[in-house]
Protein backbone atom coordinates (compact mmCIF):
# COMPACT_ATOMS: atom_id res chain seq x y z
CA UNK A 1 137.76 -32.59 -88.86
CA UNK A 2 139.14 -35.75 -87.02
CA UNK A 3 137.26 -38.88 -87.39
CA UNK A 4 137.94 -42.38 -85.35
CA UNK A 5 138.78 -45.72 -87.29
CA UNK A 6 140.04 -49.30 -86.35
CA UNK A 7 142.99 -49.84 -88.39
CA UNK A 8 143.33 -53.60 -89.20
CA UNK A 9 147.54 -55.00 -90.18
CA UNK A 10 148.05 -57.94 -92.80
CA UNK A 11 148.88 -59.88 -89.49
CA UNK A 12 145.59 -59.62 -88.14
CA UNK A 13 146.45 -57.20 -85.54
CA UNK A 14 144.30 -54.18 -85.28
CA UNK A 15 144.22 -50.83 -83.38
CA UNK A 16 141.97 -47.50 -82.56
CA UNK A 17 143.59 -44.97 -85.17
CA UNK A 18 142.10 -41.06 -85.41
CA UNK A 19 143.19 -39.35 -88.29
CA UNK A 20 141.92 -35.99 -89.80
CA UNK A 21 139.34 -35.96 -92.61
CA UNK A 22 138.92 -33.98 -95.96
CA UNK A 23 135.72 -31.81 -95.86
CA UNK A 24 133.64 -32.29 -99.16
CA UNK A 25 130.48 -29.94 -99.23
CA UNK A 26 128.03 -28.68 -101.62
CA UNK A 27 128.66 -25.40 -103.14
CA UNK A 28 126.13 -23.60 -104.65
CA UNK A 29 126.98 -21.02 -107.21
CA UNK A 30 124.00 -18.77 -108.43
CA UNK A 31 124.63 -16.24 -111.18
CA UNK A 32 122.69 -13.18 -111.55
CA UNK A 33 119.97 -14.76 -108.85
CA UNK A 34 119.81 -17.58 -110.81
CA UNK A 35 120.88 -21.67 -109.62
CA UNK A 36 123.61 -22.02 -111.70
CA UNK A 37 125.40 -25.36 -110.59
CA UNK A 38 126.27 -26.90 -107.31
CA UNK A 39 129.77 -28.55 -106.85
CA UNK A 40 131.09 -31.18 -104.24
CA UNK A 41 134.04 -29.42 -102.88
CA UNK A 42 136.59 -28.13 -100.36
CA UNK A 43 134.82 -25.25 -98.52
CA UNK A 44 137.84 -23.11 -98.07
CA UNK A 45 139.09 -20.37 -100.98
CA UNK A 46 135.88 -20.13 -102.06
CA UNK A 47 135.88 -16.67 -103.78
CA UNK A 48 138.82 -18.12 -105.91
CA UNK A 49 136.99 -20.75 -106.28
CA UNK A 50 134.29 -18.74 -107.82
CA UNK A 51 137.10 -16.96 -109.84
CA UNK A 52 138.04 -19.27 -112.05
CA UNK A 53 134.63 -21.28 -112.01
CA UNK A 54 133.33 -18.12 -113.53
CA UNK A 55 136.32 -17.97 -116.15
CA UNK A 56 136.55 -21.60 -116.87
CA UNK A 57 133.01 -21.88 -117.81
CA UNK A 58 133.23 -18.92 -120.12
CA UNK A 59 130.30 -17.33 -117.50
CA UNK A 60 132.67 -14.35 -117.94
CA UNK A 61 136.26 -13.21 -120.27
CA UNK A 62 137.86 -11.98 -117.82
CA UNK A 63 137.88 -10.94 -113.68
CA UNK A 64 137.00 -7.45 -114.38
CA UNK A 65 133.34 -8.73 -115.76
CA UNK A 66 133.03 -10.09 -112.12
CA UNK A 67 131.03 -7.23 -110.45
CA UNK A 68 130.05 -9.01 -106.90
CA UNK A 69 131.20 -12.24 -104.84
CA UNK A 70 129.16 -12.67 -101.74
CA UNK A 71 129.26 -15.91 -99.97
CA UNK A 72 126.58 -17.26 -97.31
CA UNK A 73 126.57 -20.02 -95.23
CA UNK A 74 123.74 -22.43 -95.34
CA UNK A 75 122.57 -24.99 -93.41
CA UNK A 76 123.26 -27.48 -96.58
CA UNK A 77 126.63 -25.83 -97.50
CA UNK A 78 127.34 -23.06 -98.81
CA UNK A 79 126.06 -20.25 -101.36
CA UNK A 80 128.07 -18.62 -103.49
CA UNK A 81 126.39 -15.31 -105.31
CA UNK A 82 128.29 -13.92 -108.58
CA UNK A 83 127.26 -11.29 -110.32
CA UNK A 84 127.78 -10.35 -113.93
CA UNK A 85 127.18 -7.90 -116.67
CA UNK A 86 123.83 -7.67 -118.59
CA UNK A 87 126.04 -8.21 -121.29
CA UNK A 88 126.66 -11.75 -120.05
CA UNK A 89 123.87 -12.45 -118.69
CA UNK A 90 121.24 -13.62 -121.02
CA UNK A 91 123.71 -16.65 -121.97
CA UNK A 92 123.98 -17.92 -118.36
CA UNK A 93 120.15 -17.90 -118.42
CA UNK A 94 119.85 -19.54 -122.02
CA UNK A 95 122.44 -22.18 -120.11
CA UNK A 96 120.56 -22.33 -116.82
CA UNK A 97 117.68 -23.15 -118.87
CA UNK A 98 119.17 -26.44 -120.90
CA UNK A 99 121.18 -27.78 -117.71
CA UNK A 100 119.86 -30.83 -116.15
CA UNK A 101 123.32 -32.02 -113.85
CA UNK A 102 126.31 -30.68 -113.25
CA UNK A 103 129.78 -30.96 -111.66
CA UNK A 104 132.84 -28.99 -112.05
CA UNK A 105 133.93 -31.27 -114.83
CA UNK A 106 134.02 -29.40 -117.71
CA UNK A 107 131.19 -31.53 -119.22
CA UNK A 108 127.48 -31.79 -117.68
CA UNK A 109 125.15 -29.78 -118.76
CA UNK A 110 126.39 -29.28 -122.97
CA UNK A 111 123.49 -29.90 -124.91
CA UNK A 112 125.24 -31.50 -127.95
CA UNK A 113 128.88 -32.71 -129.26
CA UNK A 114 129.98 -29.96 -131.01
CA UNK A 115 130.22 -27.98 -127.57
CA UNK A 116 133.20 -30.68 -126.66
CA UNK A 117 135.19 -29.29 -129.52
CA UNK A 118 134.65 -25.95 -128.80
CA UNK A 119 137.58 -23.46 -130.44
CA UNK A 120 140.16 -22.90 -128.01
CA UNK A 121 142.55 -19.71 -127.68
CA UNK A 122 145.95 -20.44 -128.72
CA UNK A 123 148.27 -20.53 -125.64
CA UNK A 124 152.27 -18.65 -125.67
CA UNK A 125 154.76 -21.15 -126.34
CA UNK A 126 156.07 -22.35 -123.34
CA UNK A 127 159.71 -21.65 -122.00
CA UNK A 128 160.59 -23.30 -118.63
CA UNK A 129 163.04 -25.72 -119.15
CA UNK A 130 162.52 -30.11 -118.10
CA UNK A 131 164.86 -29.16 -115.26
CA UNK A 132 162.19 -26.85 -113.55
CA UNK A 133 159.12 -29.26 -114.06
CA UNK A 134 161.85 -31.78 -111.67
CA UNK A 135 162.69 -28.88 -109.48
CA UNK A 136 158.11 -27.95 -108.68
CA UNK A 137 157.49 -32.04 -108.45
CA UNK A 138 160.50 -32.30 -106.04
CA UNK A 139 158.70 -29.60 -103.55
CA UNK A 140 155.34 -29.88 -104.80
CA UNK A 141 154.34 -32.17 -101.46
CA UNK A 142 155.74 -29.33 -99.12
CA UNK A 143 152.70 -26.89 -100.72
CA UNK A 144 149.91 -29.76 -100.01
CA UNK A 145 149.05 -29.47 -96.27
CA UNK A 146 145.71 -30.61 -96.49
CA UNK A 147 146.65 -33.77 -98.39
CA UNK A 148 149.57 -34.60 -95.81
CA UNK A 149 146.71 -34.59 -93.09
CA UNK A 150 143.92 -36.57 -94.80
CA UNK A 151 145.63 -37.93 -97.88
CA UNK A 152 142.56 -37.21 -99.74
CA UNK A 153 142.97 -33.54 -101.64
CA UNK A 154 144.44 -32.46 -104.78
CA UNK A 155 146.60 -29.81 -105.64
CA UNK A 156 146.87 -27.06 -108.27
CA UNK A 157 150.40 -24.85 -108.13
CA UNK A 158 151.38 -21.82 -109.96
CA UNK A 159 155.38 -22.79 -110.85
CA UNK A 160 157.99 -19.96 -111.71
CA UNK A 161 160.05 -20.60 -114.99
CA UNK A 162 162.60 -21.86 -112.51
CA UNK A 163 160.30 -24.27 -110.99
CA UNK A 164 159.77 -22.21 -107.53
CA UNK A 165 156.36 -22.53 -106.86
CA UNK A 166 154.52 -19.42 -105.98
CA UNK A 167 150.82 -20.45 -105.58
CA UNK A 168 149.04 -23.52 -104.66
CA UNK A 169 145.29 -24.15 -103.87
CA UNK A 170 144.00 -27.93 -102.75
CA UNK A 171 140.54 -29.61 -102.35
CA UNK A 172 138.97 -32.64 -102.69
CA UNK A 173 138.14 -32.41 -106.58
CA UNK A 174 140.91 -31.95 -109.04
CA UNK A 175 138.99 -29.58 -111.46
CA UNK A 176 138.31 -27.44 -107.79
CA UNK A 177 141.82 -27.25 -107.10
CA UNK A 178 142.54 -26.01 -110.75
CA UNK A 179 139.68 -23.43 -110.61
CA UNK A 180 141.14 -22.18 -107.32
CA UNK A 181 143.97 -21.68 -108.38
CA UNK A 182 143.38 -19.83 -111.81
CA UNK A 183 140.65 -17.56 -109.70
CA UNK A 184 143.57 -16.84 -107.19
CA UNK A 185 145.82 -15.31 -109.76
CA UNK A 186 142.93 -13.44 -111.53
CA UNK A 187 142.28 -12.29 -107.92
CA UNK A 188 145.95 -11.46 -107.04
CA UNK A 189 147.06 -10.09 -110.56
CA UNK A 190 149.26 -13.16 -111.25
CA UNK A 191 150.72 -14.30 -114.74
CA UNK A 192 152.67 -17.38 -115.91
CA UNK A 193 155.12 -15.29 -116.87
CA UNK A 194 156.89 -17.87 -118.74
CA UNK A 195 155.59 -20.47 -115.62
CA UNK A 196 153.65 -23.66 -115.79
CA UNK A 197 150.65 -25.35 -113.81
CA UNK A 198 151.16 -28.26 -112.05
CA UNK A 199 148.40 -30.66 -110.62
CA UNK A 200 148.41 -33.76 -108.67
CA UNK A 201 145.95 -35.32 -111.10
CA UNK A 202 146.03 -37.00 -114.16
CA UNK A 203 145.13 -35.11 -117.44
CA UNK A 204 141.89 -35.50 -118.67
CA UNK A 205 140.03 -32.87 -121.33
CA UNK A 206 138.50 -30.42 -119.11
CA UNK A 207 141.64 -29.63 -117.20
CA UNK A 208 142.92 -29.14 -120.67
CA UNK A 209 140.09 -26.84 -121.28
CA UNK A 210 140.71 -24.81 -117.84
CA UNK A 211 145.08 -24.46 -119.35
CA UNK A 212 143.97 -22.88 -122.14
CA UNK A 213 141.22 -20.74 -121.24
CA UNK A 214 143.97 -19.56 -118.45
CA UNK A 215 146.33 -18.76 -120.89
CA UNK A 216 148.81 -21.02 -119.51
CA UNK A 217 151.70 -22.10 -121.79
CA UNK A 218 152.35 -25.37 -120.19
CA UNK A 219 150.37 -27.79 -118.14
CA UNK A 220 152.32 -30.67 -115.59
CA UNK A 221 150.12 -33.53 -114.44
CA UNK A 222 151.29 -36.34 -112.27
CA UNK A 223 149.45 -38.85 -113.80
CA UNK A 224 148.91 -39.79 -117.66
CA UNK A 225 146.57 -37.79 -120.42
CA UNK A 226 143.83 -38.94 -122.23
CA UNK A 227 143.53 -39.16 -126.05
CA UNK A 228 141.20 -35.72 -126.15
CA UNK A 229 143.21 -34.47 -123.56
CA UNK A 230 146.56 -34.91 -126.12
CA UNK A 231 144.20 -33.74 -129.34
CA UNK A 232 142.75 -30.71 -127.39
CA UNK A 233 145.95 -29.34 -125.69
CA UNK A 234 147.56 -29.88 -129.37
CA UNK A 235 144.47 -27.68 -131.11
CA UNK A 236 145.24 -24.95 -128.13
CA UNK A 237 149.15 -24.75 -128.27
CA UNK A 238 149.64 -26.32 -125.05
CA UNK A 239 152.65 -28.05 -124.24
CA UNK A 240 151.51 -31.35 -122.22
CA UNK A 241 153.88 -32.90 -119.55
CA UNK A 242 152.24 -36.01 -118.15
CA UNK A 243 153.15 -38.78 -116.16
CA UNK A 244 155.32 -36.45 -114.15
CA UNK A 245 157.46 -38.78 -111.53
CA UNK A 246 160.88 -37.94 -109.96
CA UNK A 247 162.96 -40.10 -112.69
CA UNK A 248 160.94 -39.15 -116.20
CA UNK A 249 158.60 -37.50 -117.63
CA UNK A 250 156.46 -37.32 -120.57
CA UNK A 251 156.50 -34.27 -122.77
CA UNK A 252 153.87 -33.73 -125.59
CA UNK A 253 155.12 -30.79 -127.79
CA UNK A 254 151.95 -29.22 -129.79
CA UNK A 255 152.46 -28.23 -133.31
CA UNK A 256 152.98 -24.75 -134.13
């Protein structure tokens, strides 16, 4: 979507400029007929979107438990339907019942502090080498076509051991992007295989959260952690690489 603008110079100048536009938009996701959450995000890759929604929040273990997708388009936005095992689905009601907000942050919704420090699995040590982390950043931009047209999307990549990247997924939120992407290789049949994730964000906790519930050995962020970020990726066995710029990086090496 292309939107007009005056753009205004330092020198006082200014000039019609048209430029394309993100497009944000809610996304419902009902589970098992029931209202689940609703997200502000880009509507394209929705059923991986749904993917690794589903596996992030612990809504289900694994794909498999993922019996239906079925997206409609509403007037609002957009509707997506999941539908899970009986198995699984008296705890997404118990959780329907004590949310009062959500977002796809990782957050919203947890009725006390001791969900925060929920046990995490322990992740495979990771194995690609500094060299490869330079390797992704230095072609990470040529994977983020929506970003190069609005400037306004993040990115989520699937990188090779080697650094090749084989998978990328953008939108406007950076958890989105990350829950694309993990729902796209649960879709495809993808594994790190020795691989890292890369994101154009900086590293908070739930992005943590989303590495380790993905299995993934090794997590790349452009942009600095936070303090739970560094404690929780250090309780899961996740090697942290933050601040990720074409001259240095920073490495955080969990105990093991």
């Amino acid at each position: 979507m292309d939107h007009d603008f005056r753009r205004a110079f330092p020198d006082g100048r200014t000039e019609p400029h048209r430029r394309a536009i993100a497009e944000e938009a809610p996304v419902a996701i009902e589970v098992n007929g029931l209202g689940y959450a609703v997200m502000m995000a880009t509507p394209a890759d929705l059923a991986d979107f749904a993917t690794g929604f589903a596996l992030s929040e612990r809504i289900v273990a694994d794909r498999s438990e993922l019996a239906a997708i079925d997206l409609h388009d509403a007037p609002q936005g957009t509707i997506v339907r999941l539908a899970v095992p009986p198995a699984r689905a008296a705890a997404v009601a118990d959780r329907v019942r004590r949310r009062t907000s959500d977002s796809s942050c990782g957050l919203c919704g947890m009725d006390n502090l001791d969900a925060v420090h929920r046990p995490l699995p322990r992740v495979p040590a990771a194995t690609a080498p500094t060299a490869a982390v330079f390797a992704a950043l230095a072609a990470m931009r040529a994977h983020q076509p929506l970003n190069a047209a609005t400037g306004a999307a993040h990115a989520a990549m699937l990188c090779a051991a080697d650094g090749t990247i084989r998978c990328a997924r953008e939108d406007v939120g950076r958890h989105n992007a990350f829950d694309k992407l993990i729902g796209a290789m649960a879709r495809g049949g993808m594994a790190w295989d020795g691989g890292f994730a890369l994101l154009s964000s900086r590293c908070s906790y739930e992005l943590v959260e989303k590495a380790a519930l993905a299995d993934c050995p090794m997590l790349v962020t452009v942009s600095a952690a936070t303090t739970l970020a560094l404690a929780r990726a250090a309780a899961a066995g996740l090697t942290l690489v933050s601040l990720a710029r074409d001259d240095a990086v920073l490495i955080a090496d969990p105990v093991r």
